[in-house]
PDB file of N, CA and C in Angstrom:
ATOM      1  N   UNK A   1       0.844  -1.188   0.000  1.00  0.00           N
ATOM      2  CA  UNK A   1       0.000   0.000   0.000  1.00  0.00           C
ATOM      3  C   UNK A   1       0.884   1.243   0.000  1.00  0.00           C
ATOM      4  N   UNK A   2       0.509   2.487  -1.049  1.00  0.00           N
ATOM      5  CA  UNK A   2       1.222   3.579  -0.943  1.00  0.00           C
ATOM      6  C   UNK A   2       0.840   4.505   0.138  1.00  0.00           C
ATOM      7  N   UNK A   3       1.956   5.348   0.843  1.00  0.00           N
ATOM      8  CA  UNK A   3       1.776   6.260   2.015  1.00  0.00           C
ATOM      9  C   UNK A   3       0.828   7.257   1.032  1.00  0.00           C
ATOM     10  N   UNK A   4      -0.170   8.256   1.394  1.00  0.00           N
ATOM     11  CA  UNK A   4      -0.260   9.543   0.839  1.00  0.00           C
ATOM     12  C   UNK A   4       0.557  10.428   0.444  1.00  0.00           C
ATOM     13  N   UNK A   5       1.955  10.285   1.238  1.00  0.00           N
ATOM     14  CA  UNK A   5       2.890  11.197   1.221  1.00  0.00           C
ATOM     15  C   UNK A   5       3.741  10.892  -0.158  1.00  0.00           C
ATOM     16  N   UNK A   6       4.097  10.281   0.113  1.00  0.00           N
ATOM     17  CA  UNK A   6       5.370   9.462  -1.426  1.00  0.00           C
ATOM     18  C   UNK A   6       4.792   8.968  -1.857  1.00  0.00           C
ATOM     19  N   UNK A   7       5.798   9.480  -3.264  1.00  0.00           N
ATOM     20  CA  UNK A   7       5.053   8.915  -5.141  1.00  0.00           C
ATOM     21  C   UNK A   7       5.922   7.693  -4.682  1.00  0.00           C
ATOM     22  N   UNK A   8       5.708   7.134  -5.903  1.00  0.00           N
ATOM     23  CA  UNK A   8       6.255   5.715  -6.187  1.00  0.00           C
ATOM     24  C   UNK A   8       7.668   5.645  -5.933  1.00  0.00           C
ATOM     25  N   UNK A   9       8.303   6.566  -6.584  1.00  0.00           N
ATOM     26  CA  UNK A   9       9.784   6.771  -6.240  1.00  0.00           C
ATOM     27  C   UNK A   9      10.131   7.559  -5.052  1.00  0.00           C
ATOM     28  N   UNK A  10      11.206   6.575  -4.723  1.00  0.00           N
ATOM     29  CA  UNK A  10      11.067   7.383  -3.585  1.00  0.00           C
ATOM     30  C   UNK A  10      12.292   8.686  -2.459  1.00  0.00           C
ATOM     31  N   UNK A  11      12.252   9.067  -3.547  1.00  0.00           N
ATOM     32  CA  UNK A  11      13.141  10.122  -3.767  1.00  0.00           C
ATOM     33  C   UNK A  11      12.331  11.453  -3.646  1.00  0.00           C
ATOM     34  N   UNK A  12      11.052  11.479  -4.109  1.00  0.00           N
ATOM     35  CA  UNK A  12       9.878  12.137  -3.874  1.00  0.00           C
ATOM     36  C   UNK A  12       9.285  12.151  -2.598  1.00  0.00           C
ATOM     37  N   UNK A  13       8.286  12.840  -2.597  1.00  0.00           N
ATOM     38  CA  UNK A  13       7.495  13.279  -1.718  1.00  0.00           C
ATOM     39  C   UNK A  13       6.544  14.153  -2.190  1.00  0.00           C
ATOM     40  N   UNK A  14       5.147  13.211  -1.985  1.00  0.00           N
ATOM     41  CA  UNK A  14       3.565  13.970  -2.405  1.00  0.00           C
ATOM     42  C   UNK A  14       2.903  14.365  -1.136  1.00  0.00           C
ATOM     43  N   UNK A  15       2.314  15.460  -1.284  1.00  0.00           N
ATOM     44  CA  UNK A  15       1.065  16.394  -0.631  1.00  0.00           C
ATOM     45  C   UNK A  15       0.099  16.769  -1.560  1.00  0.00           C
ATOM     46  N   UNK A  16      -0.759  16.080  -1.452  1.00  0.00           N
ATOM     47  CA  UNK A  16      -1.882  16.331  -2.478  1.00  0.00           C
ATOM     48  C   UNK A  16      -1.770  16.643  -3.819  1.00  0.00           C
ATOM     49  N   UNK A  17      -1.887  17.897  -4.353  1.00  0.00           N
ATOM     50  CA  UNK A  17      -1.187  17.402  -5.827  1.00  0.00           C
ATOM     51  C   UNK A  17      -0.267  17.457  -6.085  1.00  0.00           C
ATOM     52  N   UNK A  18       0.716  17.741  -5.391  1.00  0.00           N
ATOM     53  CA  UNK A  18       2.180  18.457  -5.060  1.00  0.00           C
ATOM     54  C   UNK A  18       3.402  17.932  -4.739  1.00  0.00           C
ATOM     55  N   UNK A  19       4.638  17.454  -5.748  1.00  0.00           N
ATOM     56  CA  UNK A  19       5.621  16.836  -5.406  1.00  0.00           C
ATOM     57  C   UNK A  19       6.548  17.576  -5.247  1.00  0.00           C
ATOM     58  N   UNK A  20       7.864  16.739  -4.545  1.00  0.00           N
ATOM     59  CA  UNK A  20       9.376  17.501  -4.696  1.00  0.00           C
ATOM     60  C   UNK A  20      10.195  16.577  -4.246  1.00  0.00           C
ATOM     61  N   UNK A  21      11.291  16.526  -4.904  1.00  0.00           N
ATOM     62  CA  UNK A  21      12.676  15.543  -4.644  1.00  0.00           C
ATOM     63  C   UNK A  21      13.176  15.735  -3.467  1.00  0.00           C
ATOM     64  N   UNK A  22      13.383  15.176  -2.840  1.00  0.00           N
ATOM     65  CA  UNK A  22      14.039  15.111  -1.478  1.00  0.00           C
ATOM     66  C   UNK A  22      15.426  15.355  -1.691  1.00  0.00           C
ATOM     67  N   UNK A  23      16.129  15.789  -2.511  1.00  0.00           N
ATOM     68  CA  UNK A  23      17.468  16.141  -3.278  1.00  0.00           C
ATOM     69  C   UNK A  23      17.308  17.601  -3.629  1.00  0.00           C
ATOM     70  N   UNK A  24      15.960  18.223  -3.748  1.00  0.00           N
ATOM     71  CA  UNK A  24      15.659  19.462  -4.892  1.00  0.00           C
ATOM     72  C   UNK A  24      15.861  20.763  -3.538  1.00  0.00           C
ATOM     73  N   UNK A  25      16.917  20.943  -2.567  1.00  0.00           N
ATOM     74  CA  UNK A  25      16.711  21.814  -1.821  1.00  0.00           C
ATOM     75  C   UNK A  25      17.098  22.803  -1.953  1.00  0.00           C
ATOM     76  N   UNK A  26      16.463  24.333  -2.038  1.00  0.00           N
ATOM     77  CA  UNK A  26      16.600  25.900  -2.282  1.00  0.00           C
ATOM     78  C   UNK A  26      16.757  26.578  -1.254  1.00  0.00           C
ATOM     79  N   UNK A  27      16.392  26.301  -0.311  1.00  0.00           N
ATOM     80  CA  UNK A  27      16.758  26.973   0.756  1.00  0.00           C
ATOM     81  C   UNK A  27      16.904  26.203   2.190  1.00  0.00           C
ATOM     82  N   UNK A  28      16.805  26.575   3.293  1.00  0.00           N
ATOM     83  CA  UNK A  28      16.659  26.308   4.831  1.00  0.00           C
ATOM     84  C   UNK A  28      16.597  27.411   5.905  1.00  0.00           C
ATOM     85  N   UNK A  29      16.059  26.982   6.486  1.00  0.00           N
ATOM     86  CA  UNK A  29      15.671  28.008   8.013  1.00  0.00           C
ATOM     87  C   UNK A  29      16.024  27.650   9.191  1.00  0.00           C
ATOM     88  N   UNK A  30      15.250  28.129  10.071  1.00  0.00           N
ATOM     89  CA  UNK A  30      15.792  27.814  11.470  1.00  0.00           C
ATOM     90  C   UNK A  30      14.695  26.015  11.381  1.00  0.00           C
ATOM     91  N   UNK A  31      13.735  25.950  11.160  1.00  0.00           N
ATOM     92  CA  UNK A  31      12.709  24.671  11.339  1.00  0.00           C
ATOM     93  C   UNK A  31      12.062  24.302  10.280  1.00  0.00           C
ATOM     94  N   UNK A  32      12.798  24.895   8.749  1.00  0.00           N
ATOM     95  CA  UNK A  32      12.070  24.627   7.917  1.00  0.00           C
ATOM     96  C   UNK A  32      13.083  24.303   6.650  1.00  0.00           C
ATOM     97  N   UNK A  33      12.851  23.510   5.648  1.00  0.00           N
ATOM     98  CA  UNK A  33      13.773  23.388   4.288  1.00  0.00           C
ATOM     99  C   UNK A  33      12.477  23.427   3.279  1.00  0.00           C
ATOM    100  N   UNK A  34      13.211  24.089   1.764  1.00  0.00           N
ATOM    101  CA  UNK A  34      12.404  24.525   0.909  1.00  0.00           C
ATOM    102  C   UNK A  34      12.653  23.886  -0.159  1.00  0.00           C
ATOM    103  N   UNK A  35      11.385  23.551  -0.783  1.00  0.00           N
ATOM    104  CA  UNK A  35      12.397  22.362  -2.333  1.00  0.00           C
ATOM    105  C   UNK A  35      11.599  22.489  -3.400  1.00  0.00           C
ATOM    106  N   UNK A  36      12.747  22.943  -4.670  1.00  0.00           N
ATOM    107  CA  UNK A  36      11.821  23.196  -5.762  1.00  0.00           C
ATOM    108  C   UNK A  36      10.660  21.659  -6.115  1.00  0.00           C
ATOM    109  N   UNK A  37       9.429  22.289  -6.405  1.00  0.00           N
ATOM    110  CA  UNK A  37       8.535  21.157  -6.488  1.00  0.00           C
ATOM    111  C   UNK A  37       7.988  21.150  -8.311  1.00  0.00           C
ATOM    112  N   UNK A  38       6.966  19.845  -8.156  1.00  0.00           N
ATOM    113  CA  UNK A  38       5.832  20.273  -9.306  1.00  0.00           C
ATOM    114  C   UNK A  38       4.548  20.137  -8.858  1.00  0.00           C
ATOM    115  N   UNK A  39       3.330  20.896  -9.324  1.00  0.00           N
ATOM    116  CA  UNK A  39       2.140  20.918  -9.460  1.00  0.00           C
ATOM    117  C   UNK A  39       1.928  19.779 -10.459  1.00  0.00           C
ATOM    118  N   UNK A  40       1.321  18.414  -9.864  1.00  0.00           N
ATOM    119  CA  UNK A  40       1.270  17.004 -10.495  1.00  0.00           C
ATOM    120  C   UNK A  40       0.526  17.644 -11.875  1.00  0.00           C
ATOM    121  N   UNK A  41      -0.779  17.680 -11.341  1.00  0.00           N
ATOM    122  CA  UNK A  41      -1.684  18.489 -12.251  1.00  0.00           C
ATOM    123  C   UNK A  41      -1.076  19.198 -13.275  1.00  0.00           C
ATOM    124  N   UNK A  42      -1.231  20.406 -13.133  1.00  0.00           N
ATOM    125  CA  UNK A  42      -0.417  21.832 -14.127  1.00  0.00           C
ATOM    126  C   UNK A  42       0.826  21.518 -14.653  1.00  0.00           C
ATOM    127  N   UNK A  43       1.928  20.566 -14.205  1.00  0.00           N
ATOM    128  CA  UNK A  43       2.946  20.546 -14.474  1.00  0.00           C
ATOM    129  C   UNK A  43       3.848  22.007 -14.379  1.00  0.00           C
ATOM    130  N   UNK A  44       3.617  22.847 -13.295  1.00  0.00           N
ATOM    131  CA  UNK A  44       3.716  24.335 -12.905  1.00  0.00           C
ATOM    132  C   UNK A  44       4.534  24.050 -11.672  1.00  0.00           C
ATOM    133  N   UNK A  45       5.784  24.494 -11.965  1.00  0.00           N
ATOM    134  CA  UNK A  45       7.446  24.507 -11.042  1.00  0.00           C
ATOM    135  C   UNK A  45       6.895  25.390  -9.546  1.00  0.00           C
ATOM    136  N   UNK A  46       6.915  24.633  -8.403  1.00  0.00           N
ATOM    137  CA  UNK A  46       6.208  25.559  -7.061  1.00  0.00           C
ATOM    138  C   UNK A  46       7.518  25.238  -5.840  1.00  0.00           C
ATOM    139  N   UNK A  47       7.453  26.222  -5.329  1.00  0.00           N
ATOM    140  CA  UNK A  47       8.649  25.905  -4.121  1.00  0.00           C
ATOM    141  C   UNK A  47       7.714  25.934  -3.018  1.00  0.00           C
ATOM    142  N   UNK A  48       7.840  24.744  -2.395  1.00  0.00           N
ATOM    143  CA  UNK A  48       7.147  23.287  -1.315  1.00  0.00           C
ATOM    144  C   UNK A  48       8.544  23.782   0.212  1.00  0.00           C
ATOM    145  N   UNK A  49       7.704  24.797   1.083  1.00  0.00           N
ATOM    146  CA  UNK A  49       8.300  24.737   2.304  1.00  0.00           C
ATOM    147  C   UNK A  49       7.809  23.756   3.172  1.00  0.00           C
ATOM    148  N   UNK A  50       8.456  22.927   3.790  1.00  0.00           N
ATOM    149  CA  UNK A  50       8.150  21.997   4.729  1.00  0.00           C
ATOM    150  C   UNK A  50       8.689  22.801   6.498  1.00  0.00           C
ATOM    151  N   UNK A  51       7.590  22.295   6.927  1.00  0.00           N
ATOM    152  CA  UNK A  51       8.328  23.507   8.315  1.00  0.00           C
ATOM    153  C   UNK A  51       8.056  21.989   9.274  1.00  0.00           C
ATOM    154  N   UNK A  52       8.641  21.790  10.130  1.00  0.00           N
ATOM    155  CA  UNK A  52       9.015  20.623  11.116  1.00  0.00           C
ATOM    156  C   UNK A  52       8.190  21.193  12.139  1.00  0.00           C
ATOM    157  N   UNK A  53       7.315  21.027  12.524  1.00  0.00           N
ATOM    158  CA  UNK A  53       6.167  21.446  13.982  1.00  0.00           C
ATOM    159  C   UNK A  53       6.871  21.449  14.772  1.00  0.00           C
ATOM    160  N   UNK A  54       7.509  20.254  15.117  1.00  0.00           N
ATOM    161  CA  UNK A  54       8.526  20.152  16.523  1.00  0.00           C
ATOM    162  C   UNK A  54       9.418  20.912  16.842  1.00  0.00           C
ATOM    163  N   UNK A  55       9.911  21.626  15.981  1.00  0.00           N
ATOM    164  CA  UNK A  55      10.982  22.871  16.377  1.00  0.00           C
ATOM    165  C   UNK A  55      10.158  24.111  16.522  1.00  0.00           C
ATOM    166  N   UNK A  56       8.733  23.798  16.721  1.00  0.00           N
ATOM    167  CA  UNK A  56       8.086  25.021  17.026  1.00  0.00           C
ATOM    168  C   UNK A  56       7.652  24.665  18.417  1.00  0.00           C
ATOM    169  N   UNK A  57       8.183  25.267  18.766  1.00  0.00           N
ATOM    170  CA  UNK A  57       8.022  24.597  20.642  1.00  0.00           C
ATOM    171  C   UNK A  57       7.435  25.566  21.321  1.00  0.00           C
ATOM    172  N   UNK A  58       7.938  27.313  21.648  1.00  0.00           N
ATOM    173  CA  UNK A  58       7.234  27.821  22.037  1.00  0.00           C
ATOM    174  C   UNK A  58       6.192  28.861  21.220  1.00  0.00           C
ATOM    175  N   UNK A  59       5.342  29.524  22.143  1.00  0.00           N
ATOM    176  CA  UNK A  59       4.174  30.536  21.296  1.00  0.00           C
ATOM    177  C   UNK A  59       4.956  31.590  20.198  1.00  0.00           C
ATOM    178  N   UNK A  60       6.418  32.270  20.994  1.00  0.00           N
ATOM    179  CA  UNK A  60       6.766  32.943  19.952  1.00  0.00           C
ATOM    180  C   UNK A  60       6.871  32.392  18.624  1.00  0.00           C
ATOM    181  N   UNK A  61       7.729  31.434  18.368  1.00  0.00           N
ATOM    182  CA  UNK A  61       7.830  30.736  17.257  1.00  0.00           C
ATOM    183  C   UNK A  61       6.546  30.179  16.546  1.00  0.00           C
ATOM    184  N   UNK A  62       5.462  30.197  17.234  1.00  0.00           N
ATOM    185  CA  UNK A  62       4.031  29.550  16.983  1.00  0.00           C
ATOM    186  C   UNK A  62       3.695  30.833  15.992  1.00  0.00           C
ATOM    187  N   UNK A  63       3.534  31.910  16.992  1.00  0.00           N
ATOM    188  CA  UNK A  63       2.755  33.143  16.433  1.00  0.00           C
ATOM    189  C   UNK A  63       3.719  34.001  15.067  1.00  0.00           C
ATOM    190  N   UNK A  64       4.820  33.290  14.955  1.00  0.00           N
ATOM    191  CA  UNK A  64       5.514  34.038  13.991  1.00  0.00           C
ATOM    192  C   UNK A  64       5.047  32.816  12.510  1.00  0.00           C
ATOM    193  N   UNK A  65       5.182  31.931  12.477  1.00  0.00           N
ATOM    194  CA  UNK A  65       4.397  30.690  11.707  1.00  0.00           C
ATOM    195  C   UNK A  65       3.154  31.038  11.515  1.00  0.00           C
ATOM    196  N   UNK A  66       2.059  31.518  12.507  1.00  0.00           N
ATOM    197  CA  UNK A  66       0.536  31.932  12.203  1.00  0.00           C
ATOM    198  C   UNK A  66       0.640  33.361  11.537  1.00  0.00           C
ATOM    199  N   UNK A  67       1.594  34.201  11.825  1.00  0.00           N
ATOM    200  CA  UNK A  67       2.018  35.418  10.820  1.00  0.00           C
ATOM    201  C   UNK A  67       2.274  35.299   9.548  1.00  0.00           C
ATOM    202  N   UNK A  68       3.165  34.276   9.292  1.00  0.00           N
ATOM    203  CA  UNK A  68       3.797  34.061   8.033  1.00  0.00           C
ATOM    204  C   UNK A  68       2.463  33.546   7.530  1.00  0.00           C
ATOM    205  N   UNK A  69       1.904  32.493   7.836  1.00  0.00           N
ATOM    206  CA  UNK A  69       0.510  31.552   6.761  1.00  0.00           C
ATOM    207  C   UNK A  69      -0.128  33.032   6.760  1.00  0.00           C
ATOM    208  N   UNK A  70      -0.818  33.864   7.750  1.00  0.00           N
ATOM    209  CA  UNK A  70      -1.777  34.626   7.386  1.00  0.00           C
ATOM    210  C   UNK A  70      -1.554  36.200   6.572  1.00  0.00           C
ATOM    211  N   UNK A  71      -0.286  36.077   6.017  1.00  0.00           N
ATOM    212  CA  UNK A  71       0.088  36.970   5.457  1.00  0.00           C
ATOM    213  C   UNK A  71       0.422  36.570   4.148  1.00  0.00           C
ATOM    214  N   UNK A  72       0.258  35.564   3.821  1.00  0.00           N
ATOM    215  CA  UNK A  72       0.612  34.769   2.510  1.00  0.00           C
ATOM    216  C   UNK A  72      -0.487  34.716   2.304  1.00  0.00           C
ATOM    217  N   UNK A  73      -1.550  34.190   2.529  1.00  0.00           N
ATOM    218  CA  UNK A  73      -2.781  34.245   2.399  1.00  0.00           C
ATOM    219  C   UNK A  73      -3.967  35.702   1.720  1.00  0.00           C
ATOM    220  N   UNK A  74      -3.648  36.666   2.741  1.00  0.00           N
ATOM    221  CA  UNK A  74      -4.054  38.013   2.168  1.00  0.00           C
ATOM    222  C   UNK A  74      -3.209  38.528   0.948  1.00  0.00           C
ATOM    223  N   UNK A  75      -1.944  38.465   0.822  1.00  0.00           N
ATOM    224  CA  UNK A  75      -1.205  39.085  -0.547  1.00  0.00           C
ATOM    225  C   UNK A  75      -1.791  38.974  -1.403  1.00  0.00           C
ATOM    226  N   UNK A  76      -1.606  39.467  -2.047  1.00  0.00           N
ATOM    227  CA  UNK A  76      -1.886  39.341  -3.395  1.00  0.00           C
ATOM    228  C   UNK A  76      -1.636  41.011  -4.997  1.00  0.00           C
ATOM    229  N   UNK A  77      -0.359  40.142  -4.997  1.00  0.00           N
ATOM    230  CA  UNK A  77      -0.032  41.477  -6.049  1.00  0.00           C
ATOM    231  C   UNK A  77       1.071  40.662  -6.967  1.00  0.00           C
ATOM    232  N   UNK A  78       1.333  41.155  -8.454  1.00  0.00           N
ATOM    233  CA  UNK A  78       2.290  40.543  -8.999  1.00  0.00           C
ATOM    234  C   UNK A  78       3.451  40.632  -9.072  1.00  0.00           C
ATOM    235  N   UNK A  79       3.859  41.665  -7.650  1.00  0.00           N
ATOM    236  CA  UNK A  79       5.126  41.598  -7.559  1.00  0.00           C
ATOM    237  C   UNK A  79       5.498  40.956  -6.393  1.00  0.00           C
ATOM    238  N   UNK A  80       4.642  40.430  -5.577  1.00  0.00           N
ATOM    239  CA  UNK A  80       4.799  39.517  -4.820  1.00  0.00           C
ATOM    240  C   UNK A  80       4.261  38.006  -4.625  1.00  0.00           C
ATOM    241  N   UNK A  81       5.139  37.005  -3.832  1.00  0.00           N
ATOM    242  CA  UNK A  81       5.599  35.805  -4.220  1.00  0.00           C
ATOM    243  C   UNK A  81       3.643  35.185  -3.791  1.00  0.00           C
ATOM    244  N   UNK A  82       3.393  34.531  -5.024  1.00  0.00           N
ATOM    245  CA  UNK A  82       1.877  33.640  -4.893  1.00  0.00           C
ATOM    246  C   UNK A  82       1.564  32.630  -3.705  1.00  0.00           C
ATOM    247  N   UNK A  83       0.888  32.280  -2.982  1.00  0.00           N
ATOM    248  CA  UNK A  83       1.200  31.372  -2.244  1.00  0.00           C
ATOM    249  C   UNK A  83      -0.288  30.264  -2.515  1.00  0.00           C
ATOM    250  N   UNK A  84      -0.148  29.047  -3.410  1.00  0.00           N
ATOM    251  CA  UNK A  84      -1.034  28.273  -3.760  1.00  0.00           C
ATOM    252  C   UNK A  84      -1.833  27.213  -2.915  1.00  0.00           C
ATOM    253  N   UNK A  85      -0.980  26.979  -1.791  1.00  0.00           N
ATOM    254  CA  UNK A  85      -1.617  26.259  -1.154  1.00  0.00           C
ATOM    255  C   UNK A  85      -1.279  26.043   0.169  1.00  0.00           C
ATOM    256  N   UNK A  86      -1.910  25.650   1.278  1.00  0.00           N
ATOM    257  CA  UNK A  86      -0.843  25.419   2.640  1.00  0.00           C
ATOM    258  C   UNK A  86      -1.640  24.317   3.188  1.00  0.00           C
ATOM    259  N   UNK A  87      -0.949  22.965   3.796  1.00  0.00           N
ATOM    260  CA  UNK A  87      -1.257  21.692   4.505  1.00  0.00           C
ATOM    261  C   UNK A  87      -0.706  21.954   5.523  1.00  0.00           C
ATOM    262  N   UNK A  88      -1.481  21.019   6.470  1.00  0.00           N
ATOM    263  CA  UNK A  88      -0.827  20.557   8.139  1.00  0.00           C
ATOM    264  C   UNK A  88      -1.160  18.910   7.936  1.00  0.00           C
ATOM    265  N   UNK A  89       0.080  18.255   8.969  1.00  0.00           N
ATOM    266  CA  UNK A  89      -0.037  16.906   8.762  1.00  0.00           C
ATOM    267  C   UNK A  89       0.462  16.962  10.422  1.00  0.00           C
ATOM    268  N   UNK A  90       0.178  16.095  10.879  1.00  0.00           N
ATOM    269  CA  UNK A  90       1.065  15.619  12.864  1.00  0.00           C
ATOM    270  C   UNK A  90       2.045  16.150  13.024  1.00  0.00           C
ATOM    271  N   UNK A  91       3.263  16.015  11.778  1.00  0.00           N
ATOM    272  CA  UNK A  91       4.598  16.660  12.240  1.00  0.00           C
ATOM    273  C   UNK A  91       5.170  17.959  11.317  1.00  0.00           C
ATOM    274  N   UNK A  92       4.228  18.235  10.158  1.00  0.00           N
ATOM    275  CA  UNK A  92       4.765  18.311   9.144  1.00  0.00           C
ATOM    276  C   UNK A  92       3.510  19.853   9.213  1.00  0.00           C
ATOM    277  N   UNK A  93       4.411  21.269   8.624  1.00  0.00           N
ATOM    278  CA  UNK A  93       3.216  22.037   7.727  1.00  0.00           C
ATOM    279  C   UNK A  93       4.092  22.255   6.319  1.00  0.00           C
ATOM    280  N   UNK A  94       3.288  22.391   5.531  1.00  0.00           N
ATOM    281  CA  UNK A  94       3.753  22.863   3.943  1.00  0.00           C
ATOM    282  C   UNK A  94       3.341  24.121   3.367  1.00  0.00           C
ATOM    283  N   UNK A  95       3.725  24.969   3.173  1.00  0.00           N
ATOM    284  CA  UNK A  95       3.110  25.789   2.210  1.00  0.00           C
ATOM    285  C   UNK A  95       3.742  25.881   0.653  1.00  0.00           C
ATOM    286  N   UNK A  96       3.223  25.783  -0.071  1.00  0.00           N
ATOM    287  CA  UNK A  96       2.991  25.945  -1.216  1.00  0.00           C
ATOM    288  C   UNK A  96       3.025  27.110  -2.243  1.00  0.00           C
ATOM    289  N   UNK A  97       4.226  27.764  -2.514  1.00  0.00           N
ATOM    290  CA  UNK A  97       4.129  28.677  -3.364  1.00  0.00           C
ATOM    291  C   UNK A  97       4.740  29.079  -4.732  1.00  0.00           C
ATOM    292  N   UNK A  98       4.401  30.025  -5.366  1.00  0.00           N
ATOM    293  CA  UNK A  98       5.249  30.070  -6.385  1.00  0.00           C
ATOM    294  C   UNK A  98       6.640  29.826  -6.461  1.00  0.00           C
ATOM    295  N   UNK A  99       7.309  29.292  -7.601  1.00  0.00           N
ATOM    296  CA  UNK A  99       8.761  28.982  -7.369  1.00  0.00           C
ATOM    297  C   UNK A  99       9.254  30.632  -8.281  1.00  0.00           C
ATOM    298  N   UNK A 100      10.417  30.672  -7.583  1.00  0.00           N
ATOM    299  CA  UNK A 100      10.705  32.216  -8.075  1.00  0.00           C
ATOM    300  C   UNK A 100      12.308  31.943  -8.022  1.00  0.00           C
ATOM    301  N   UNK A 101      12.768  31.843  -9.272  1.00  0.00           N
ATOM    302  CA  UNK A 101      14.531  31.479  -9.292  1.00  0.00           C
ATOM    303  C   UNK A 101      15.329  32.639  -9.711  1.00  0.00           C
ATOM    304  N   UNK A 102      14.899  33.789  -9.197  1.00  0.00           N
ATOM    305  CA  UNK A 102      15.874  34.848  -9.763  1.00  0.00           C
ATOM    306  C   UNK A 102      17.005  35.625  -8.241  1.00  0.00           C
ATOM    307  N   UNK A 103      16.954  34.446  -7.654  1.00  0.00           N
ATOM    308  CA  UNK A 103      17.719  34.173  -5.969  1.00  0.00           C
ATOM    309  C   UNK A 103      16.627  34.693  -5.092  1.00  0.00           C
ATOM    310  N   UNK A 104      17.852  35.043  -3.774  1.00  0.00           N
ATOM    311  CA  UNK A 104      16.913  34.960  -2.684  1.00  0.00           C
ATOM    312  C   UNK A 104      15.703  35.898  -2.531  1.00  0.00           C
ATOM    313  N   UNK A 105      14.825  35.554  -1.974  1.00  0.00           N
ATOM    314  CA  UNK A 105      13.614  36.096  -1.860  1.00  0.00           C
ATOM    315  C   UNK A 105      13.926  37.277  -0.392  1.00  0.00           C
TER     316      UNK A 105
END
């Protein structure tokens, strides 16, 4: 039986329609790594932040995470970065946004 999480290969890693190589990494944070992805669907290049819950231990770090989702959420302009989608899983949050390769954001 397949996990929800991983495609067949398993070098990957799926979230709903949403893959990325476990090799494909663009950035890192203090609790989070970023990896260029694809939109299964669209075939549309998205950079897939994975943020580790567990290194969010206290409220500060909580409320700066509920800042970041709810400010990605309201944007919306074309000079700033899209944000397509955001999951929570037990250990795991993702957000989902445009991939933007012209360096750091």
């Amino acid at each position: 039986m397949n996990h929800p999480l991983y495609a067949s290969n398993d070098l990957r890693k799926k979230i709903e329609d949403y893959s990325y190589g476990l090799k494909d990494i663009i950035g890192r944070g203090f609790s989070s790594v970023v990896y260029r992805g694809t939109n299964d669907k669209t075939k549309e290049k998205v950079a897939v932040k994975v943020i580790d819950i567990r290194a969010i231990q206290g409220k500060p770090e909580k409320k700066m995470l509920d800042g970041e989702i709810e400010a990605l959420k309201k944007l919306n302009h074309p000079n700033i970065m899209k944000c397509h989608d955001i999951f929570s899983t037990a250990n795991n949050c993702y957000i989902i946004t445009e991939f933007c390769n012209e360096g750091d954001l």
